[in-house]
C-alpha atoms as a PDB file:
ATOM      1  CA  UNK A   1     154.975 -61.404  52.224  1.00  0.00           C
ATOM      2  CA  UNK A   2     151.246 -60.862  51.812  1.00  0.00           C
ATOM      3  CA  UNK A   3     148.695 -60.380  54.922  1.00  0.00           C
ATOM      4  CA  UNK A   4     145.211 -60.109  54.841  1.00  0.00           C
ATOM      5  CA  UNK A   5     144.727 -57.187  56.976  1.00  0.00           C
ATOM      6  CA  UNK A   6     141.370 -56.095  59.054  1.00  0.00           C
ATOM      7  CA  UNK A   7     140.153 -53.595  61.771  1.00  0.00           C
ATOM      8  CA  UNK A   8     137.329 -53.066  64.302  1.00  0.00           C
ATOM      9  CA  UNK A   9     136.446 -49.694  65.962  1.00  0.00           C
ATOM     10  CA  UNK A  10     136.375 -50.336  69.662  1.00  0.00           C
ATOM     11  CA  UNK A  11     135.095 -47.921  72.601  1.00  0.00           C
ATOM     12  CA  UNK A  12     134.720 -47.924  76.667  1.00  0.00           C
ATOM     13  CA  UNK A  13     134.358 -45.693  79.100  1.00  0.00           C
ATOM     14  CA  UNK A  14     136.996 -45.690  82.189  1.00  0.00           C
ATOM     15  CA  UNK A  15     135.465 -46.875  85.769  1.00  0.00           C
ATOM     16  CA  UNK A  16     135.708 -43.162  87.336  1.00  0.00           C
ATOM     17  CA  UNK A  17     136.921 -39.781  84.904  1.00  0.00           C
ATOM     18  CA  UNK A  18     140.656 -38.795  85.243  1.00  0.00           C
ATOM     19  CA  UNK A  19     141.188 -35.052  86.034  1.00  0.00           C
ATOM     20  CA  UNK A  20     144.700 -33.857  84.723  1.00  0.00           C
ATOM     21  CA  UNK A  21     145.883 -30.264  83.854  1.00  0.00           C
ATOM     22  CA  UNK A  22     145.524 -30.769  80.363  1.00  0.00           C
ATOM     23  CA  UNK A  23     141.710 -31.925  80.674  1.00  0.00           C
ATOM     24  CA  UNK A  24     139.459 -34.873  81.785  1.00  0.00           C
ATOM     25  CA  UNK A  25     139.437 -38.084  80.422  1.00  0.00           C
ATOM     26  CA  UNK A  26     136.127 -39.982  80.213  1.00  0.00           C
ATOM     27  CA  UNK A  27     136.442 -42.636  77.495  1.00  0.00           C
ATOM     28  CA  UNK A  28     139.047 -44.747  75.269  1.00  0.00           C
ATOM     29  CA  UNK A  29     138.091 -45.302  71.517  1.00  0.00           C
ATOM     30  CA  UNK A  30     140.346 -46.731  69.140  1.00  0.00           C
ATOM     31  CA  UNK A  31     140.869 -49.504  66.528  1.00  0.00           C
ATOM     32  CA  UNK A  32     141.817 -52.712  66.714  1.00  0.00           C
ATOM     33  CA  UNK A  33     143.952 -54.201  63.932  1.00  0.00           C
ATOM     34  CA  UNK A  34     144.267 -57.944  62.863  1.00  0.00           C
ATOM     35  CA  UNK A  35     146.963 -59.239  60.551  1.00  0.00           C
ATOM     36  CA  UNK A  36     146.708 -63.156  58.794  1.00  0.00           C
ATOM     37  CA  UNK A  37     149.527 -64.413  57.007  1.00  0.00           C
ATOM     38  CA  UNK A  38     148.823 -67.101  54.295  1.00  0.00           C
ATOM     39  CA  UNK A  39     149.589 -69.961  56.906  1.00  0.00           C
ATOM     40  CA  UNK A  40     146.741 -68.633  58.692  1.00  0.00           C
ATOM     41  CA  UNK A  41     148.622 -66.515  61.624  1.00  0.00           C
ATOM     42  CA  UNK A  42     147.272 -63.949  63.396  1.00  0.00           C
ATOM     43  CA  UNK A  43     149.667 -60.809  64.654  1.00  0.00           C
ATOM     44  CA  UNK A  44     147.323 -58.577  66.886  1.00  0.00           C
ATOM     45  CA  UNK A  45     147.512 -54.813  67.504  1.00  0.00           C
ATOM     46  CA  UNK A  46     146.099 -51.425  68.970  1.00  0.00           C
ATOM     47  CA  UNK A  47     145.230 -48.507  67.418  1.00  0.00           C
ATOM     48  CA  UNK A  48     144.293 -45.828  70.229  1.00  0.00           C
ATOM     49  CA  UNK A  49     144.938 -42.572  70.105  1.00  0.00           C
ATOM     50  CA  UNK A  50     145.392 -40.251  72.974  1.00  0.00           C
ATOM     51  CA  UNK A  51     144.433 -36.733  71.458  1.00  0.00           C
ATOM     52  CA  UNK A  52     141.804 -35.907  68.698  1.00  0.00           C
ATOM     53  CA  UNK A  53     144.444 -34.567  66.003  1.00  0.00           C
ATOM     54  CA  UNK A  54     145.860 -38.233  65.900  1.00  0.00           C
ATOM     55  CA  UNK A  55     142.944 -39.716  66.072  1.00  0.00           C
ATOM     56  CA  UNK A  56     141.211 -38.103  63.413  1.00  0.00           C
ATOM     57  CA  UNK A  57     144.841 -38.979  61.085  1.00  0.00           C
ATOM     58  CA  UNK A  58     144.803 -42.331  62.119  1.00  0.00           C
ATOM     59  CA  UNK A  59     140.989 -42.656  61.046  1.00  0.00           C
ATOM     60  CA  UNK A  60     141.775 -41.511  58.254  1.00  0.00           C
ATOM     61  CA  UNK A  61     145.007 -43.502  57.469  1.00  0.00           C
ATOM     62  CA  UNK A  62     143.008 -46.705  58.215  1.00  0.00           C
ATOM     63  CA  UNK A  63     140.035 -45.853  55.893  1.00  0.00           C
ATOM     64  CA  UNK A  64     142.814 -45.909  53.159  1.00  0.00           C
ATOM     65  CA  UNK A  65     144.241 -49.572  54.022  1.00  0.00           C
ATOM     66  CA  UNK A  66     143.386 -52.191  51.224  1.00  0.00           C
ATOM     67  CA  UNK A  67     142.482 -55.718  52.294  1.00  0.00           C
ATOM     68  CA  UNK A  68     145.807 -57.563  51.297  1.00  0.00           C
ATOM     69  CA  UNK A  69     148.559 -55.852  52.266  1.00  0.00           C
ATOM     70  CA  UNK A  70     152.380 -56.592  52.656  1.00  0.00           C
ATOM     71  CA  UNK A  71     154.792 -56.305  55.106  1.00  0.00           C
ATOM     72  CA  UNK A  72     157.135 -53.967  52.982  1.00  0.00           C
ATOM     73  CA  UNK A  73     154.270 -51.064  53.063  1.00  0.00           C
ATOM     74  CA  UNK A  74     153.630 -51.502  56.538  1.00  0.00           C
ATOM     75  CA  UNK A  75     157.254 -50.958  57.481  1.00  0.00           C
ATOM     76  CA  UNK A  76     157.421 -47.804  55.202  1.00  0.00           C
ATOM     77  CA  UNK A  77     154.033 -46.587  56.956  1.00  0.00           C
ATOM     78  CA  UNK A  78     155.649 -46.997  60.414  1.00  0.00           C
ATOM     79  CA  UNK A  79     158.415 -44.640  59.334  1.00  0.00           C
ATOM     80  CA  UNK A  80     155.660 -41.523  58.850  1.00  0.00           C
ATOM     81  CA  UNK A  81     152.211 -42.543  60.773  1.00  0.00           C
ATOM     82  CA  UNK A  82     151.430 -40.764  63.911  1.00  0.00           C
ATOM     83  CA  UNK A  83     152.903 -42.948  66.887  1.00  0.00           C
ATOM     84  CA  UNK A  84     149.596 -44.684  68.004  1.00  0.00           C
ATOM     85  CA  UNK A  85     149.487 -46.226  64.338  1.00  0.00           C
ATOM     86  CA  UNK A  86     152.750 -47.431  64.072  1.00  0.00           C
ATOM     87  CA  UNK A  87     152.449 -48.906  67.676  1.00  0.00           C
ATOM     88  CA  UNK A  88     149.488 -51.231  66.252  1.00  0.00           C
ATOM     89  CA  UNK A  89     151.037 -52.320  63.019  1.00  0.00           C
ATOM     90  CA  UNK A  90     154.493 -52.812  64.688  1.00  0.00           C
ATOM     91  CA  UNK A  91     152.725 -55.015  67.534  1.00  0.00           C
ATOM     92  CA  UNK A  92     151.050 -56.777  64.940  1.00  0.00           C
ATOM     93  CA  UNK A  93     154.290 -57.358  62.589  1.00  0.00           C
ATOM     94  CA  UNK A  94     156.518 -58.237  65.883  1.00  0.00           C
ATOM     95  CA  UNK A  95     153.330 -61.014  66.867  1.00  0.00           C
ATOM     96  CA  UNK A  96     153.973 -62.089  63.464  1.00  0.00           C
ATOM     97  CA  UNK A  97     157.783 -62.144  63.040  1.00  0.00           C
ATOM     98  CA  UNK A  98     158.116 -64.254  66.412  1.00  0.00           C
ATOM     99  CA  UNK A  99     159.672 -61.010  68.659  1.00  0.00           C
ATOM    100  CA  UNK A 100     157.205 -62.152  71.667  1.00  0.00           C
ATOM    101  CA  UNK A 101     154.150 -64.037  71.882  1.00  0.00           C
ATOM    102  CA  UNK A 102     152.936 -67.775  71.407  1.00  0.00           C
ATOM    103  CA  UNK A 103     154.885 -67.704  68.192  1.00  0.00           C
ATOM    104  CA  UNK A 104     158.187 -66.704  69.821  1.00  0.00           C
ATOM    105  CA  UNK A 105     160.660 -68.846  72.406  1.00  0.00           C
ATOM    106  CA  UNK A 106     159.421 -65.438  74.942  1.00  0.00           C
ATOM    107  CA  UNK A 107     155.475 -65.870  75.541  1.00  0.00           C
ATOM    108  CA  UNK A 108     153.467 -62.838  77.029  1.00  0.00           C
ATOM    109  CA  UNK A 109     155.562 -62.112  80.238  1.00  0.00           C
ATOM    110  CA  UNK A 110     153.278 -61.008  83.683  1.00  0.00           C
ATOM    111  CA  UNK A 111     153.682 -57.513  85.077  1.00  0.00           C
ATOM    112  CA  UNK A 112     155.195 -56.708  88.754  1.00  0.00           C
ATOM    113  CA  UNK A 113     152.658 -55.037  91.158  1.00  0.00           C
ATOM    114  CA  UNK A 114     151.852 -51.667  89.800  1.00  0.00           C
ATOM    115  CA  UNK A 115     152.042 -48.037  91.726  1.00  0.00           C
ATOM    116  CA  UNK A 116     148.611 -46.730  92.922  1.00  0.00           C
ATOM    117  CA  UNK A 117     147.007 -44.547  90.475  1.00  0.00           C
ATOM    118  CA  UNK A 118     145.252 -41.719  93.004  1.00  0.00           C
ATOM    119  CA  UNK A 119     142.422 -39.733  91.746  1.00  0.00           C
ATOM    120  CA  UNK A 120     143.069 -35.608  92.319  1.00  0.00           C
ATOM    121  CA  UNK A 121     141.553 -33.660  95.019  1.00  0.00           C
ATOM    122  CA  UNK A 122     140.223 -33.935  97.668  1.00  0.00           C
ATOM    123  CA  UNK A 123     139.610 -37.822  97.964  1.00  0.00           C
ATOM    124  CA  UNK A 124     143.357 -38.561  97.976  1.00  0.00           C
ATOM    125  CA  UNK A 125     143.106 -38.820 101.792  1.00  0.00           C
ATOM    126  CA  UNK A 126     140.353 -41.449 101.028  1.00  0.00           C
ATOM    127  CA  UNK A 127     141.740 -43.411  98.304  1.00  0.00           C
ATOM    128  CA  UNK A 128     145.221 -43.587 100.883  1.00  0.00           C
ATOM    129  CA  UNK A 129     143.381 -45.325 103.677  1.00  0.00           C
ATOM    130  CA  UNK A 130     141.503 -47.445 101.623  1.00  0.00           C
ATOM    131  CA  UNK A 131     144.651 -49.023 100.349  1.00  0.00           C
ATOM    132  CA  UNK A 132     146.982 -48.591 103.036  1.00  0.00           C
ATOM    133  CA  UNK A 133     144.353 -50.590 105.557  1.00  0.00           C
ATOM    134  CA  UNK A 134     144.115 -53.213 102.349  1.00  0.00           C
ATOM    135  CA  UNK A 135     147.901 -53.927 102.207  1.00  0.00           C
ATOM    136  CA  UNK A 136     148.534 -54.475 105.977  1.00  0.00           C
ATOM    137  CA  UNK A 137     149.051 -58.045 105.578  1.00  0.00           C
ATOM    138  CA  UNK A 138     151.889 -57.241 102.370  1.00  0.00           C
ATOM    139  CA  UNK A 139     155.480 -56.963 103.120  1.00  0.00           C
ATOM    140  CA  UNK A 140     156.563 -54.843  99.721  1.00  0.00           C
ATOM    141  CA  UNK A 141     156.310 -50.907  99.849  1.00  0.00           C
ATOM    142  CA  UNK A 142     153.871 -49.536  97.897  1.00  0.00           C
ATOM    143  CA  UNK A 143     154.109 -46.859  95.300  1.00  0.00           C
ATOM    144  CA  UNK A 144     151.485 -43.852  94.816  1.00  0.00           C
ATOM    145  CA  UNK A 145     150.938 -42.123  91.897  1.00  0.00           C
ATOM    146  CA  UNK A 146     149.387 -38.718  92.632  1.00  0.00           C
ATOM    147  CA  UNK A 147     148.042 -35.935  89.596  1.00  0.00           C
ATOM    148  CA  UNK A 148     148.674 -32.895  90.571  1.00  0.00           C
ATOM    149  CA  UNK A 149     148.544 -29.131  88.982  1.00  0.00           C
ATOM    150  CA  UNK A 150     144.859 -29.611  88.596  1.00  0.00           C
ATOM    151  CA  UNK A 151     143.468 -27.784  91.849  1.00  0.00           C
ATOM    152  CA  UNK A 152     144.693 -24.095  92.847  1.00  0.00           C
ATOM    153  CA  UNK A 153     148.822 -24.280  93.918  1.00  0.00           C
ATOM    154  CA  UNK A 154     147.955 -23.899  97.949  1.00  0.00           C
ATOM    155  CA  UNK A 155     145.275 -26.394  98.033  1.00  0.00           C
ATOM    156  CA  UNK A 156     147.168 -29.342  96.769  1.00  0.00           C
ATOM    157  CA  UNK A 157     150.570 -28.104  98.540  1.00  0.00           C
ATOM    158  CA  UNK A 158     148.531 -28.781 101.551  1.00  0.00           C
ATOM    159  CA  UNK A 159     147.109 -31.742 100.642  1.00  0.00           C
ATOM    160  CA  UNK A 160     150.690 -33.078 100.224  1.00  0.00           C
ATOM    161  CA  UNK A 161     151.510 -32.427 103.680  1.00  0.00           C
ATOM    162  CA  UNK A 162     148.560 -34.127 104.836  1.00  0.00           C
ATOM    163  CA  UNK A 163     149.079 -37.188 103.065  1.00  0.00           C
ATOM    164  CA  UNK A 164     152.794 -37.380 103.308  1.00  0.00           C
ATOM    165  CA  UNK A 165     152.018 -37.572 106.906  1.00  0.00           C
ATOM    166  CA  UNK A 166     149.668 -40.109 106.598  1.00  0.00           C
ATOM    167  CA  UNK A 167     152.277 -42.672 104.414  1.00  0.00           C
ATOM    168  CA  UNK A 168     154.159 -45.194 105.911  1.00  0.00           C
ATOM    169  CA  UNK A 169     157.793 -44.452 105.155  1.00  0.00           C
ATOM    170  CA  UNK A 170     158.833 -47.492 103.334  1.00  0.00           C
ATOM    171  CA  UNK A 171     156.316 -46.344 100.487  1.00  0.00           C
ATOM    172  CA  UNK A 172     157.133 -44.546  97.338  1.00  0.00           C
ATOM    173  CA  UNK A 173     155.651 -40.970  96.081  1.00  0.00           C
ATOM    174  CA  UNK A 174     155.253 -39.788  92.459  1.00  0.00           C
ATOM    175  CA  UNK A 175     154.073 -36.682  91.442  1.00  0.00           C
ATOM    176  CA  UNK A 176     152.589 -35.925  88.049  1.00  0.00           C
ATOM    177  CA  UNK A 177     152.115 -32.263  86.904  1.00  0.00           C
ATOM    178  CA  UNK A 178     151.284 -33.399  82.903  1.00  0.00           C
ATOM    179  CA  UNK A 179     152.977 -29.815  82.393  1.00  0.00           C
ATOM    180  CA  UNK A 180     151.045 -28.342  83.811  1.00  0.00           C
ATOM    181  CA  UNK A 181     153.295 -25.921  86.026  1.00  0.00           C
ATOM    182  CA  UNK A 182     155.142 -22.666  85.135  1.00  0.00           C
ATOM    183  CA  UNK A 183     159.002 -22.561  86.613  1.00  0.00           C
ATOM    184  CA  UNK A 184     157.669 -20.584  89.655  1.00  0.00           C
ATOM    185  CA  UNK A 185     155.290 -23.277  90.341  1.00  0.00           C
ATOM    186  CA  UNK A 186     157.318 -25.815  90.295  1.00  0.00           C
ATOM    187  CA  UNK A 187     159.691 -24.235  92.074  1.00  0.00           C
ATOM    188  CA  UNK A 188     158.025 -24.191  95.032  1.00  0.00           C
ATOM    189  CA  UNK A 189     156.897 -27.621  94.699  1.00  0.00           C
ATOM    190  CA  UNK A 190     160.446 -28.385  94.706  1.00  0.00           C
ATOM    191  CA  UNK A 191     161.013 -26.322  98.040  1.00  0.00           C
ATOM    192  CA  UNK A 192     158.658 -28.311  99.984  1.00  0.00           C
ATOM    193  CA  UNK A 193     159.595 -32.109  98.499  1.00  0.00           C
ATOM    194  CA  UNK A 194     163.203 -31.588  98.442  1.00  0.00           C
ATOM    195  CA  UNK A 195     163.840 -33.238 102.076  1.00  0.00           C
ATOM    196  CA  UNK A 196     161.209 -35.664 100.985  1.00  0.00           C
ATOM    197  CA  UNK A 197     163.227 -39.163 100.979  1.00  0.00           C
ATOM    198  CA  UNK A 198     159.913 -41.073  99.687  1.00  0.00           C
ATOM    199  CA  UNK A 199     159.795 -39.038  96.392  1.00  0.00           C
ATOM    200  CA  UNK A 200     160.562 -40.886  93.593  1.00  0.00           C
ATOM    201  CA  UNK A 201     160.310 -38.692  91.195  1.00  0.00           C
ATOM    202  CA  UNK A 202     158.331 -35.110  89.640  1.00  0.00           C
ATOM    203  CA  UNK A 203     157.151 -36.456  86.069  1.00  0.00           C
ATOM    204  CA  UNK A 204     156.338 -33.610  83.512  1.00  0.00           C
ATOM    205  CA  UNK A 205     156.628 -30.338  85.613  1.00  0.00           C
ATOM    206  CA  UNK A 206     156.776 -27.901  82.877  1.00  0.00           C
ATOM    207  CA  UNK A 207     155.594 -27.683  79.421  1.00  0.00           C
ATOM    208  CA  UNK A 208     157.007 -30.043  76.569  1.00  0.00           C
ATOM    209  CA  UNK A 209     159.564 -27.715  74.920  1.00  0.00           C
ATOM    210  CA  UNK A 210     160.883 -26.499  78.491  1.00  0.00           C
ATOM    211  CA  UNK A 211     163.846 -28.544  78.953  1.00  0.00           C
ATOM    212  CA  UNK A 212     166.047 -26.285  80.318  1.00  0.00           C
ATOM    213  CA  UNK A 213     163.568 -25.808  83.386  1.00  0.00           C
ATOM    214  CA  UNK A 214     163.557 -29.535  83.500  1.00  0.00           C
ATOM    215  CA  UNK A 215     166.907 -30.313  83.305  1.00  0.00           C
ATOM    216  CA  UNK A 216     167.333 -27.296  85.722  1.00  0.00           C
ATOM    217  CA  UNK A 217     165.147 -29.411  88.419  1.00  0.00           C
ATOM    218  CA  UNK A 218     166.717 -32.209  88.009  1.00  0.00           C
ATOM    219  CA  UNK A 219     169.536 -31.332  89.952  1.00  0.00           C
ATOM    220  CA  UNK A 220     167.537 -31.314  92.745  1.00  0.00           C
ATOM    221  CA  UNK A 221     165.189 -33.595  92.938  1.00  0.00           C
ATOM    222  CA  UNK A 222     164.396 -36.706  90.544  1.00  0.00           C
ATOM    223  CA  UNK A 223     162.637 -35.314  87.545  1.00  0.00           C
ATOM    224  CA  UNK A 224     160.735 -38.203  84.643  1.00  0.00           C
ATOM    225  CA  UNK A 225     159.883 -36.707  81.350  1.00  0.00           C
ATOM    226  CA  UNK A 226     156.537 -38.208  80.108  1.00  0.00           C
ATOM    227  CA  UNK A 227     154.608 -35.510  77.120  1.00  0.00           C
ATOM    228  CA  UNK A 228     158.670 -34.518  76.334  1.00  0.00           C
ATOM    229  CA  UNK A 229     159.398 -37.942  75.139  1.00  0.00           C
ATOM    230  CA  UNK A 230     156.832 -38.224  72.217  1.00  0.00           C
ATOM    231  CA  UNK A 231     157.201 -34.445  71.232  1.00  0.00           C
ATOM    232  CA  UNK A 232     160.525 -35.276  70.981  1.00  0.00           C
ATOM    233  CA  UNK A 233     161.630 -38.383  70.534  1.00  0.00           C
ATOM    234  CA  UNK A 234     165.417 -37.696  70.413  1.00  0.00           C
ATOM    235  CA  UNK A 235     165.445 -36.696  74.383  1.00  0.00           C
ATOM    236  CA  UNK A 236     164.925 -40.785  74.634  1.00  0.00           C
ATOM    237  CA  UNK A 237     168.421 -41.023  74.168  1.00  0.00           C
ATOM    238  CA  UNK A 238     169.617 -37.760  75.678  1.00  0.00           C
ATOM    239  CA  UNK A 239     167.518 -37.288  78.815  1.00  0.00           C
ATOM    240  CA  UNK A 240     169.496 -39.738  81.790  1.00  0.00           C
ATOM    241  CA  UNK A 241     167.056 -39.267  84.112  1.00  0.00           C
ATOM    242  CA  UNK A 242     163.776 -41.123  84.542  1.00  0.00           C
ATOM    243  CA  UNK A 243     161.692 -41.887  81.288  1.00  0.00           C
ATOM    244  CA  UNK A 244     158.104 -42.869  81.276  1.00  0.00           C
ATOM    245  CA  UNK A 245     156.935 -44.701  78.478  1.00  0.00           C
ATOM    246  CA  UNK A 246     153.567 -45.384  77.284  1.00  0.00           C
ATOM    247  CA  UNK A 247     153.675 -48.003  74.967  1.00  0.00           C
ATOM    248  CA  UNK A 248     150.545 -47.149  73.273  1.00  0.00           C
ATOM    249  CA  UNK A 249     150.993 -43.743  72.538  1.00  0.00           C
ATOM    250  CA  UNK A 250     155.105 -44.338  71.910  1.00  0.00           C
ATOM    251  CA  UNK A 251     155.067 -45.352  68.287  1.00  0.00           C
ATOM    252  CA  UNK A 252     156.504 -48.882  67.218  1.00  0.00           C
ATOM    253  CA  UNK A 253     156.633 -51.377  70.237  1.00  0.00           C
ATOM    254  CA  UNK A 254     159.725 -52.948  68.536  1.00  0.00           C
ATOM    255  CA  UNK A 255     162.049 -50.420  69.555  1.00  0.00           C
ATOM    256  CA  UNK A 256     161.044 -50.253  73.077  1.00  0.00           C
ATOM    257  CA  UNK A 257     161.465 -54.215  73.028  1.00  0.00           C
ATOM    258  CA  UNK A 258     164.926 -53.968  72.130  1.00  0.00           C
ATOM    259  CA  UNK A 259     165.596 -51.363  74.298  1.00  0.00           C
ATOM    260  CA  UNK A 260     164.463 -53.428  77.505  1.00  0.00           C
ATOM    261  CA  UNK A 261     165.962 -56.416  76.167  1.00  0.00           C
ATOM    262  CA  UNK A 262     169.405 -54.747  76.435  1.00  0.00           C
ATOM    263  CA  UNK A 263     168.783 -53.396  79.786  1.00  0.00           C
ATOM    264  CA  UNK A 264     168.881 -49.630  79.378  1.00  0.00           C
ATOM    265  CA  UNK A 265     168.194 -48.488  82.829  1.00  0.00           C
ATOM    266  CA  UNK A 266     165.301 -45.263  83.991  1.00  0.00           C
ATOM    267  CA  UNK A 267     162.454 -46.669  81.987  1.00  0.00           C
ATOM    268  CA  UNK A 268     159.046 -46.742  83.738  1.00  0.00           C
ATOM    269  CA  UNK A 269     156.721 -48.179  81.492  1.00  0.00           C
ATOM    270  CA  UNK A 270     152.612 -46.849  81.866  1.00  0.00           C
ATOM    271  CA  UNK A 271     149.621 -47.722  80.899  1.00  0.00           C
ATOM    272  CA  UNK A 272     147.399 -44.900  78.632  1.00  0.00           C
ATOM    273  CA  UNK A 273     144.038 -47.311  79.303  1.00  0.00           C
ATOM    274  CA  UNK A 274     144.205 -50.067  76.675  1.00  0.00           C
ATOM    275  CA  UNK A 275     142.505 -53.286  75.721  1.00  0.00           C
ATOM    276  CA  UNK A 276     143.419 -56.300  76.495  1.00  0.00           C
ATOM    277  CA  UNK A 277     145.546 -56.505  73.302  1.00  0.00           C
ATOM    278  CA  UNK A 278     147.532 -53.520  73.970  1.00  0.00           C
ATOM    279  CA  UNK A 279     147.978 -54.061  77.938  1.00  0.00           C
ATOM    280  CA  UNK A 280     149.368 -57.429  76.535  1.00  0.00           C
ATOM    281  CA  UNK A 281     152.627 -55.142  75.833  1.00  0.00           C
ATOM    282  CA  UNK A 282     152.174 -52.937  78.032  1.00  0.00           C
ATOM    283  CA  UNK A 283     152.520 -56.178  80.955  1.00  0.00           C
ATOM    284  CA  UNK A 284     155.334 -57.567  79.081  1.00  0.00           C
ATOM    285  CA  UNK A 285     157.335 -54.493  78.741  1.00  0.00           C
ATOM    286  CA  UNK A 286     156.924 -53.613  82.437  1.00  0.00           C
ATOM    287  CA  UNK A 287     158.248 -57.087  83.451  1.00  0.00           C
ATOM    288  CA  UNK A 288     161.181 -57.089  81.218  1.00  0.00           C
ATOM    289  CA  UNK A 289     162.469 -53.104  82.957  1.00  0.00           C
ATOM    290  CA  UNK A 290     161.682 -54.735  86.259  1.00  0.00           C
ATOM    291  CA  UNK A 291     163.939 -57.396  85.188  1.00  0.00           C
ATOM    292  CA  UNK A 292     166.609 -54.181  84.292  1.00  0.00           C
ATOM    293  CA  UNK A 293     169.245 -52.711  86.279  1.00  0.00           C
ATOM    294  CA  UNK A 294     166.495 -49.991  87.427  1.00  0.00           C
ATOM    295  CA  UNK A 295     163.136 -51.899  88.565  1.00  0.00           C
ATOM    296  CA  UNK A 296     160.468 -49.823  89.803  1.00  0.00           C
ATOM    297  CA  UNK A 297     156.820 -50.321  90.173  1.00  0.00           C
ATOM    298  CA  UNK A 298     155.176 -49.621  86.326  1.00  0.00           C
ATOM    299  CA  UNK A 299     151.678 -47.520  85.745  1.00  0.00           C
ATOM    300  CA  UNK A 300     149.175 -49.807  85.470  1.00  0.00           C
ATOM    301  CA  UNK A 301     146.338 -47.610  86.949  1.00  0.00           C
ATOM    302  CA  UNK A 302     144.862 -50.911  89.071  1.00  0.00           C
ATOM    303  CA  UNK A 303     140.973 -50.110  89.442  1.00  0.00           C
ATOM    304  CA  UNK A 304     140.401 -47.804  86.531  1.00  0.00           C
ATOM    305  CA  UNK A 305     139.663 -50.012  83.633  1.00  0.00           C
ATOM    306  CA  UNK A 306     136.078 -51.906  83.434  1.00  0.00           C
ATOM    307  CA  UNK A 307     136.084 -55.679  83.155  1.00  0.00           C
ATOM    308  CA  UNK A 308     134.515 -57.757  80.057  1.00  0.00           C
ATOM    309  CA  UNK A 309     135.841 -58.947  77.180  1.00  0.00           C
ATOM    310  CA  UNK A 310     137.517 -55.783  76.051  1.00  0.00           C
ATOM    311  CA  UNK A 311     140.162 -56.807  78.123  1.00  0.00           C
ATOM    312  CA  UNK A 312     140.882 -60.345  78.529  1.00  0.00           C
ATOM    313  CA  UNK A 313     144.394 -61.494  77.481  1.00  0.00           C
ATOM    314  CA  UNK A 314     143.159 -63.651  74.469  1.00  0.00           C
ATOM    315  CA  UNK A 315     142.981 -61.088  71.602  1.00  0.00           C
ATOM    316  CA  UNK A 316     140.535 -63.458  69.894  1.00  0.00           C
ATOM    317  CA  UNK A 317     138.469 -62.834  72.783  1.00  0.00           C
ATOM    318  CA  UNK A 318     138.848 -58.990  72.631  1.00  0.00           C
ATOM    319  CA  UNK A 319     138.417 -58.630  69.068  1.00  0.00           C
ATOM    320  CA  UNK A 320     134.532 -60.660  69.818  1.00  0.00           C
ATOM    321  CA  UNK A 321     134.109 -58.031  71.990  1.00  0.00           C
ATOM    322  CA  UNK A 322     134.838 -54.850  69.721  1.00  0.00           C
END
């Protein structure tokens, strides 16, 4: 089968900069892609890379794609492209082949309510009684996310004893280190969360290729691999603990579809700031693990995206805006 096959840079920036240990994040830029078969069908997808190496390959890859393409050199592509590209042609193929979508018996499924992305530092206190006086009136507990390993070790060790204080106790505390700790480090985190019922789990403590410190702290306290999982995608069936999964970023949606569908249980599916094309996955992947045998509240980082047309759920509408 033949598609006519066309892409449109795209660029925003997010509503306030996000401070991790590996950096700060200021802006999304990316591609979108559009596939048309010869009935006139349109599969969408998201080309948005997450670190300039991939980026600069998937420019590159894209510069190289002819106008008519066909669907047996886009599934040989997926097999070798960096993640980010294979996530938009496999989104675009699965639109296509009736996996999900208006095409499909499944349309574009509605997320659950998402965990509370808080920024780092010192406005944590803030951001908490903002939306704690908010969310009087709601009866579910609500989930923070919290980056950490980005001011010095004492400072935010403090701050966590400050704000766990200031949390009701029917709400839910993650921690995420992006690897940035040594074993020490997170050692001692450990030492002061370990009588913490309201942890849900430490995601990315150490560096990528330190599993054995991982696994290590895992027996005791809940430990979610994040950076682990794309440097090596084999630990996604290995590691039994927690799993966050970026869509995006995770290579071709497909998989991840199936995977849900079957109800494999630890998956916590995030958002890595997308357009309204990719968050249309990144919703309906989140609803189908809340649907699973281990529902938790997904990473949709309310509050942090800009509004327009970069972001409406019509991809027609998105593309316009590109």
């Amino acid at each position: 089968m033949e598609f006519k096959f066309q892409f449109k840079s795209f660029s925003f920036p997010l509503v306030r900069p996000l401070k991790t240990s590996q950096g700060l994040l200021r802006q999304r830029k990316g591609w979108l892609l559009r596939l048309e078969d010869s009935a006139g069908v349109c599969g969408w997808g998201e080309v948005s890379p997450l670190n300039s190496k991939d980026f600069f390959l998937c420019r590159e890859l894209l510069s190289r794609f002819d106008l008519k393409t066909t669907r047996n050199r886009l599934e040989e592509g997926i097999l070798i492209w960096p993640a980010p590209l294979a996530f938009g042609i496999g989104a675009a193929l699965a639109e296509l082949g009736g996996l999900v979508g208006p095409y499909s018996d499944l349309d574009w499924l509605q997320p659950p309510p998402s965990a509370i992305l808080l920024s780092p530092g010192n406005d944590v206190l803030g951001e908490l009684d903002l939306f704690l006086s908010g969310s009087k009136m709601r009866s579910e507990p609500l989930t923070f996310k919290w980056k950490v390993a980005v001011e010095s070790l004492e400072k935010e060790i403090a701050l966590l004893h400050k704000w766990a204080d200031f949390l009701p106790q029917n709400a839910r505390i993650r921690l995420d280190a992006n690897g940035g700790w040594n074993r020490d480090e997170a050692s001692l985190w450990v030492e002061n969360l370990i009588q913490e019922d309201r942890l849900e789990w430490i995601e990315q403590p150490l560096p990528v290729n330190d599993l054995e410190g991982m696994t290590y702290l895992s027996t005791q306290v809940p430990i979610a691999l994040d950076e682990s999982l794309l440097e090596d995608h084999s630990l996604r069936q290995s590691w039994l603990g927690w799993q966050v999964r970026r869509p995006v970023i995770d290579g071709d949606p497909r998989k991840l579809l199936i995977d849900l569908s079957k109800g494999s249980p630890n998956r916590m599916i995030s958002t890595s700031f997308e357009t309204g094309i990719g968050r249309r996955w990144v919703n309906h992947l989140a609803a189908l693990q809340y649907k699973g045998p281990t529902p938790t509240a997904p990473g949709l980082a309310p509050g942090w995206l800009p509004s327009g047309g970069l972001f409406s759920k019509d991809p027609e509408k998105v593309w316009l805006a590109a």
